[in-house]
N, C-alpha and C. Protein backbone atom coordinates (compact mmCIF):
# COMPACT_ATOMS: atom_id res chain seq x y z
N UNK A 1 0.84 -1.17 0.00
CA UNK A 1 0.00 0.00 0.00
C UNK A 1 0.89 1.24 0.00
N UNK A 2 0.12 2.27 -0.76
CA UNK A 2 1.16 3.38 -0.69
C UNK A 2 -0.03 4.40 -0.54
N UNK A 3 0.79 5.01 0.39
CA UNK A 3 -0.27 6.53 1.24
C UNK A 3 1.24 7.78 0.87
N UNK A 4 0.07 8.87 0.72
CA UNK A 4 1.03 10.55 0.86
C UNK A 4 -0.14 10.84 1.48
N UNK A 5 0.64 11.76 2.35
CA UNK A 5 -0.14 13.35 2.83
C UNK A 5 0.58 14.22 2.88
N UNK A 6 0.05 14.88 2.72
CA UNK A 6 0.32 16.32 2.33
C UNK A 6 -0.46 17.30 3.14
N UNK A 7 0.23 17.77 4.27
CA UNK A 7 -0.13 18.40 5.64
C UNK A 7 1.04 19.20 6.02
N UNK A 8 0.87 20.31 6.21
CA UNK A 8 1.73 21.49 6.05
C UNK A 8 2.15 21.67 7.82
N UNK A 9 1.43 21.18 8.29
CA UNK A 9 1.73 21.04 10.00
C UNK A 9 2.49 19.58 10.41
N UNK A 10 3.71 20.02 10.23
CA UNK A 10 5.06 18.99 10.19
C UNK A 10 4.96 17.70 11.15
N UNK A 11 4.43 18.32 12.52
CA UNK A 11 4.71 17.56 13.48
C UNK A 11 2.83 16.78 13.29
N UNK A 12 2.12 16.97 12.91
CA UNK A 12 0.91 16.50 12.62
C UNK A 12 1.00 15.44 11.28
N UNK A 13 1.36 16.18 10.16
CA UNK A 13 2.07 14.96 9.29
C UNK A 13 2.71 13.80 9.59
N UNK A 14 3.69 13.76 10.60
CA UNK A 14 4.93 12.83 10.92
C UNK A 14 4.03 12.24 11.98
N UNK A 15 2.54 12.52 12.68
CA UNK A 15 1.98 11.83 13.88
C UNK A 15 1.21 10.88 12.80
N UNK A 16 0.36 11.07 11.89
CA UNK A 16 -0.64 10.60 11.06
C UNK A 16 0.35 9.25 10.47
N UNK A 17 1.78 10.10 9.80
CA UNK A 17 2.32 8.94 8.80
C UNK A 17 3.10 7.85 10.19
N UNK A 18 3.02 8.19 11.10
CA UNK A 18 3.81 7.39 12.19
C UNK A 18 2.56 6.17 12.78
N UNK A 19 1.36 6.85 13.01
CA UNK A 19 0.18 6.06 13.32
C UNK A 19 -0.26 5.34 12.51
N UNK A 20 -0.37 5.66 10.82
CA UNK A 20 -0.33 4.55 9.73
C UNK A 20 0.39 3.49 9.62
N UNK A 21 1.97 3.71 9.84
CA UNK A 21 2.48 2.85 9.49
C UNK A 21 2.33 1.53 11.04
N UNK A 22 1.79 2.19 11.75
CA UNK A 22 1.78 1.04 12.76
C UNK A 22 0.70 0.37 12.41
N UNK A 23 -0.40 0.79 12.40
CA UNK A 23 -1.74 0.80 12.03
C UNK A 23 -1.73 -0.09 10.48
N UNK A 24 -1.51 -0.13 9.40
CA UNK A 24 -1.52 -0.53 8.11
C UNK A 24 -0.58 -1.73 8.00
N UNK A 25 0.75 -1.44 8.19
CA UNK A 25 2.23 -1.95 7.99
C UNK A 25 1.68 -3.25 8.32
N UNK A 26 0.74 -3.90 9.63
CA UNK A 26 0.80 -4.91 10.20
C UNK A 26 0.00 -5.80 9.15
N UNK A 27 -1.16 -5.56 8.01
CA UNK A 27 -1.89 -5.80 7.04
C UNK A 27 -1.46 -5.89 6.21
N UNK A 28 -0.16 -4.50 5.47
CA UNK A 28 0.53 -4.37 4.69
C UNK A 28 1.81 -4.23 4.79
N UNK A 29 2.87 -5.23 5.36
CA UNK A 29 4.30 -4.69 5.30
C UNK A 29 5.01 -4.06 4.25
N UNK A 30 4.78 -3.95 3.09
CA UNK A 30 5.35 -3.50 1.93
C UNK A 30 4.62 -1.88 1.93
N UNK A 31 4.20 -1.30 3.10
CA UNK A 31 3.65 0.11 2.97
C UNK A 31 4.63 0.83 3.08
N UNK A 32 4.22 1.61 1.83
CA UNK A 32 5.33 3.41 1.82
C UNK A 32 4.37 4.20 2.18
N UNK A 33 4.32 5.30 3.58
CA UNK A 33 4.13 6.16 3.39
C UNK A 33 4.98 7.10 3.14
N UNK A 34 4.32 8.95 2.59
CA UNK A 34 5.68 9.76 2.90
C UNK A 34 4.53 10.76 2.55
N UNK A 35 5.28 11.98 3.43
CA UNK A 35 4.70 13.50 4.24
C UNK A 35 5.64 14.32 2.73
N UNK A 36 4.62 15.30 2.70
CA UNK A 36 4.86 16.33 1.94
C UNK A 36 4.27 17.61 2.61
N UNK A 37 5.03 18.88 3.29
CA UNK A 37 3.98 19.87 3.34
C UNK A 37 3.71 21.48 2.55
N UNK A 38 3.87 20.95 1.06
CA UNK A 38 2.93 21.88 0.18
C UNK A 38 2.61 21.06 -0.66
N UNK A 39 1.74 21.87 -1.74
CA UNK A 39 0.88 21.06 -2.80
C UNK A 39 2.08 20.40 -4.02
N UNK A 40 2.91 21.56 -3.85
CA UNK A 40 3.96 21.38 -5.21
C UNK A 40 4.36 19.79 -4.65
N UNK A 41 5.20 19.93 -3.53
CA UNK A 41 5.90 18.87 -3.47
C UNK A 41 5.11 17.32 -2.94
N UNK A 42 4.03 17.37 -2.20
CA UNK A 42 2.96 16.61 -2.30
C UNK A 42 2.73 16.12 -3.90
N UNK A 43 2.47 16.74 -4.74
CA UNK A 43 2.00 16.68 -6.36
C UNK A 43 3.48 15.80 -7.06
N UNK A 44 4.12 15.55 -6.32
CA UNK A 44 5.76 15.38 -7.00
C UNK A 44 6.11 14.55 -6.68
N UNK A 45 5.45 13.70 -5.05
CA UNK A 45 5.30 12.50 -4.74
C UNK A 45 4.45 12.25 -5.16
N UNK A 46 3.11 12.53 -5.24
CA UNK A 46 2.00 11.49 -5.56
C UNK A 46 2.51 10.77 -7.00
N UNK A 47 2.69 11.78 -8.12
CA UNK A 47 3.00 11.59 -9.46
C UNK A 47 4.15 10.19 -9.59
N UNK A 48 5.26 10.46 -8.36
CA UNK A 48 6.34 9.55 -8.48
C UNK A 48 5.76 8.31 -7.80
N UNK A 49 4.98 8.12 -7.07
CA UNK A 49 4.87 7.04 -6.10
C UNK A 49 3.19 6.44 -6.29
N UNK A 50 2.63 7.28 -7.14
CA UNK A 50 0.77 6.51 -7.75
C UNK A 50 0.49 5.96 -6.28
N UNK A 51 0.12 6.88 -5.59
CA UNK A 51 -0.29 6.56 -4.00
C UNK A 51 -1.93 5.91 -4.55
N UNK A 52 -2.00 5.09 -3.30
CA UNK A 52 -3.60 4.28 -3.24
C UNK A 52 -4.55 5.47 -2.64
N UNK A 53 -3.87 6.19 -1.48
CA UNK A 53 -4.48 6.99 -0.96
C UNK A 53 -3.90 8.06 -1.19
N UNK A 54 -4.41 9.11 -0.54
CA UNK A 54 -4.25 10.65 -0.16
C UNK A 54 -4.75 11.21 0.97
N UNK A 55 -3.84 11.73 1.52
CA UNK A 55 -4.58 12.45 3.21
C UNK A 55 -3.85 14.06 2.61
N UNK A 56 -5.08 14.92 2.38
CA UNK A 56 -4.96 16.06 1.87
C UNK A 56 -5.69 17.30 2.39
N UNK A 57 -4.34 17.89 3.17
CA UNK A 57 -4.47 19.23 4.00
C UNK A 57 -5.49 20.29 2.99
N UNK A 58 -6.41 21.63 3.85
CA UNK A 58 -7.05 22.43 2.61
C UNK A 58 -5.59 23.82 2.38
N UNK A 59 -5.59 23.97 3.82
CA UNK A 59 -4.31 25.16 3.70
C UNK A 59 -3.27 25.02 3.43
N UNK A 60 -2.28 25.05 2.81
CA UNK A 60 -1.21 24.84 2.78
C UNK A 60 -0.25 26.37 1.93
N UNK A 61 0.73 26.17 2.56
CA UNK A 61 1.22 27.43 2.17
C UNK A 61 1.35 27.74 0.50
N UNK A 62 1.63 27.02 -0.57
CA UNK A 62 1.42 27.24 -1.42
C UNK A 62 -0.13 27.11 -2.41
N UNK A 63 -1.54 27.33 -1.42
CA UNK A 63 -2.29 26.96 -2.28
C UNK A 63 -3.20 26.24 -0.86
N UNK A 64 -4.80 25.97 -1.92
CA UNK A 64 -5.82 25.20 -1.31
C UNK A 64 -5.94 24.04 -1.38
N UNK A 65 -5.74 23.25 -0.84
CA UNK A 65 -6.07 21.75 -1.45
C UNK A 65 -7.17 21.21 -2.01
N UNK A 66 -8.17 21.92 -1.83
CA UNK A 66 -9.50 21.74 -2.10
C UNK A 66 -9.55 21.86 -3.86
N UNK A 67 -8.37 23.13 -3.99
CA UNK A 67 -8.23 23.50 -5.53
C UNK A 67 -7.55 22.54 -6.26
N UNK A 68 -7.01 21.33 -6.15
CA UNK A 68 -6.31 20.30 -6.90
C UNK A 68 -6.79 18.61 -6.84
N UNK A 69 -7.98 19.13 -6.40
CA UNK A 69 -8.46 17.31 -6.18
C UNK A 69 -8.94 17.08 -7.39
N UNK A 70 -9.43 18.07 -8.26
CA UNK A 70 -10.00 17.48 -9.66
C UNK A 70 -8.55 16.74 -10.33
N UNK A 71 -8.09 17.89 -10.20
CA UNK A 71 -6.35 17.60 -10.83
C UNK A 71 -5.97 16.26 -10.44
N UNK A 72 -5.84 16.15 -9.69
CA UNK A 72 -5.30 14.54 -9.15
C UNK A 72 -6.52 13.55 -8.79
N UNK A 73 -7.46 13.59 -9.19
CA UNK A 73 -8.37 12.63 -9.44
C UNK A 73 -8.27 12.01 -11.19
N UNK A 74 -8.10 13.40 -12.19
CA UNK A 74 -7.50 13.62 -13.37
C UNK A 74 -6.50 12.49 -13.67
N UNK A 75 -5.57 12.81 -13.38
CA UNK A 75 -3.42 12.24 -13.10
C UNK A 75 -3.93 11.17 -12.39
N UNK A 76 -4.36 10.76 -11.80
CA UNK A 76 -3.68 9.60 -10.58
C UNK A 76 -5.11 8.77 -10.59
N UNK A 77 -5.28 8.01 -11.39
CA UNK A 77 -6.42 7.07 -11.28
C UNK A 77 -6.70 5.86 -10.53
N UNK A 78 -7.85 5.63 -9.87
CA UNK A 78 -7.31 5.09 -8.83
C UNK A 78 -7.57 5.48 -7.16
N UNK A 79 -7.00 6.64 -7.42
CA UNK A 79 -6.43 7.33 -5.93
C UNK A 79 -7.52 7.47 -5.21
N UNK A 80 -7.18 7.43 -3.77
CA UNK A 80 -8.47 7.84 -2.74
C UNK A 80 -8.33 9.08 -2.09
N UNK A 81 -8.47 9.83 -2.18
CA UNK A 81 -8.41 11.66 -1.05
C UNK A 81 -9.48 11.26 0.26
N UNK A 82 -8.43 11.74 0.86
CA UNK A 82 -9.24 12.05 2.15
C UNK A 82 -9.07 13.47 2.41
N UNK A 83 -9.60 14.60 2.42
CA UNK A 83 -9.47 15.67 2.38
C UNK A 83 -9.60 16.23 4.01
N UNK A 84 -8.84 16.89 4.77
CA UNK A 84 -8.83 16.92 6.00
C UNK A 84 -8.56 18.41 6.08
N UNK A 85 -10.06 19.27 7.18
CA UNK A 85 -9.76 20.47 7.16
C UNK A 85 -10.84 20.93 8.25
N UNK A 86 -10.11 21.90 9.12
CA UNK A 86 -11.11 22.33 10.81
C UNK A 86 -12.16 23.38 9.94
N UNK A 87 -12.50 23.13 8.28
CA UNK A 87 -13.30 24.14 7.99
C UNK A 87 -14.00 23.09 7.78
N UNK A 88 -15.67 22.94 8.69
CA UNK A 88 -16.36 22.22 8.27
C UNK A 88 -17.42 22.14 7.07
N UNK A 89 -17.41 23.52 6.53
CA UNK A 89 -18.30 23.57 5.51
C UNK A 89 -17.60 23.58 4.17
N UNK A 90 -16.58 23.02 4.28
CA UNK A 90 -16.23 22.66 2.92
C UNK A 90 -16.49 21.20 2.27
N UNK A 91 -16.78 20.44 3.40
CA UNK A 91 -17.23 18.79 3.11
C UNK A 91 -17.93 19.06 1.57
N UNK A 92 -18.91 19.36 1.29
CA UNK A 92 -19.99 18.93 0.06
C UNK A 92 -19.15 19.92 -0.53
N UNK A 93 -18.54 20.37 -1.13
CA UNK A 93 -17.59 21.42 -2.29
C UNK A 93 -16.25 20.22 -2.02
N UNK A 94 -15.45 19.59 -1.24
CA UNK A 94 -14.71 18.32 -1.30
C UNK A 94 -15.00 17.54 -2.05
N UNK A 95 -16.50 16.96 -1.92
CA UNK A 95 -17.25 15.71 -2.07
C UNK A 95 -17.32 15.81 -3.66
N UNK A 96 -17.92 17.05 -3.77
CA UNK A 96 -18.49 17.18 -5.46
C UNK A 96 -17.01 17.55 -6.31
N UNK A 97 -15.84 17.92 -5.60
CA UNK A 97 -14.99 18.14 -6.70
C UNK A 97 -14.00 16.91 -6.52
N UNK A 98 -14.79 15.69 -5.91
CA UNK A 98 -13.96 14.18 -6.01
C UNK A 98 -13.12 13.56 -5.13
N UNK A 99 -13.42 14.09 -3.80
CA UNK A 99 -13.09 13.87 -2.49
C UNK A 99 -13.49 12.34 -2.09
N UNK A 100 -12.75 11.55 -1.80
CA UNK A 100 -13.54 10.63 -1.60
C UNK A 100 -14.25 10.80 -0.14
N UNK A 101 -13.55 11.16 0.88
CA UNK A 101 -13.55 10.95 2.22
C UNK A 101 -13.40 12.40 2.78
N UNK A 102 -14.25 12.99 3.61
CA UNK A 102 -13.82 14.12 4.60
C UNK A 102 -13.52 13.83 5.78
N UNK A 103 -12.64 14.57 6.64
CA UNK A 103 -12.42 14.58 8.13
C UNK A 103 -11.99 15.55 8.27
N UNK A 104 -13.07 16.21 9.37
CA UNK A 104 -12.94 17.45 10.20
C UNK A 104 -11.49 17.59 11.25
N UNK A 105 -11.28 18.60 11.44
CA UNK A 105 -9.53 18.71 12.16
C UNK A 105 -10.30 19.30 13.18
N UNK A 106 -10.10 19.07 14.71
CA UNK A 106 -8.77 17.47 14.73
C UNK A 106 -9.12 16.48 14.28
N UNK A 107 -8.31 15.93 13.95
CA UNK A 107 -8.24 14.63 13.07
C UNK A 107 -8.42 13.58 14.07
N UNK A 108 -9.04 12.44 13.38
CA UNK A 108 -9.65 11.01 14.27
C UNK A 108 -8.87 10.30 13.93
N UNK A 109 -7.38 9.88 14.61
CA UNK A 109 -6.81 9.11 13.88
C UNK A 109 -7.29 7.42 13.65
N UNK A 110 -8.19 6.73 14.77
CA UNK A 110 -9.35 5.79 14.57
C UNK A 110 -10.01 6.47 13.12
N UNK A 111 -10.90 7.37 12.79
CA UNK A 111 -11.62 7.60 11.30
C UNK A 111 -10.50 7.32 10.41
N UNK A 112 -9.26 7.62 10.65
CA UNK A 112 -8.12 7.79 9.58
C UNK A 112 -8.06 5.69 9.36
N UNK A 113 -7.60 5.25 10.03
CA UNK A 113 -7.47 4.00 10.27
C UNK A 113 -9.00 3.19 9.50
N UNK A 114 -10.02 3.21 10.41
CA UNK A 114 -11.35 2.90 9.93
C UNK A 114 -11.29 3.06 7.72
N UNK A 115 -10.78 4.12 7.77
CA UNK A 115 -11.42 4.37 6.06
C UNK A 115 -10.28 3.65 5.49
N UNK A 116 -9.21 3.86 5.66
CA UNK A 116 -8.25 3.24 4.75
C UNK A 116 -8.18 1.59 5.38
N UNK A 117 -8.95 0.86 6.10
CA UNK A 117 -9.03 -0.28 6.21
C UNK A 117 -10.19 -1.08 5.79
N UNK A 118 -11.42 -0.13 5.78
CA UNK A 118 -12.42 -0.86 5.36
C UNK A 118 -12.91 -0.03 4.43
N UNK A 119 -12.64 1.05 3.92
CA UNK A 119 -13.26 1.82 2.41
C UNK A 119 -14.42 1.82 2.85
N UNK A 120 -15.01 2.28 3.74
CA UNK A 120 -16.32 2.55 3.75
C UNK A 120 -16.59 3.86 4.18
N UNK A 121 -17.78 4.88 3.30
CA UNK A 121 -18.47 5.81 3.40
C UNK A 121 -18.30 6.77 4.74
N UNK A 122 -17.69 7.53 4.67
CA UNK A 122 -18.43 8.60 6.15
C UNK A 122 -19.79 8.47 5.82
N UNK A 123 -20.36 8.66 7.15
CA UNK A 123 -21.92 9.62 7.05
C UNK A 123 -21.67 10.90 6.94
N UNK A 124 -22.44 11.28 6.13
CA UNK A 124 -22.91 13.04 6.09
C UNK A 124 -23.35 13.61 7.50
């Protein structure tokens, strides 16, 4: 399995990709994750590494994340976004521009775990 996120809050990135790999690794030993925190360089792994998933910050210093999910739904076929942001009313503008998954910040790292293990639906 291969996961990126792309989370511009360093020490929040490195908690998520540290809790995955405990969390996943044991299902999937052959898991790569890896932290990116802007869109450019996020966009530079995903491209190099055709991640299964995506855990995708909205702020980030170069840009919205919200503004590149068409883009990499586009490029990266396949891919799952989880779009993660303490703005809760962006869920349905996520959803419709190909989000698979929302989560409100703070982040559930159980919801994080839950979706990328069983692919199943948030509720609205």
């Amino acid at each position: 399995m291969r996961i990126v996120i792309i989370e511009d809050e360093v020490d929040l990135g490195i908690l998520i990709q540290n809790f995955l790999l405990r969390q996943v690794k044991m299902k999937s030993p052959s898991t790569t994750i890896k932290v990116a925190t802007t869109i450019g360089e996020g966009l530079a792994i995903v491209n190099e590494l055709k991640p299964q998933w995506l855990l995708l910050d909205n702020n980030l210093p170069d840009g919205k994340g919200i503004n590149e999910i068409e883009n990499i739904k586009q490029n990266s076929l396949g891919i799952q976004i989880i779009m993660m942001s303490a703005m809760s009313n962006l869920r349905e503008e996520a959803l419709k521009k190909g989000a698979d998954y929302f989560l409100d910040k703070p982040i559930s790292f159980g919801e994080i775990t839950r979706i990328i293990n069983n692919q199943t639906p948030l509720s609205d």
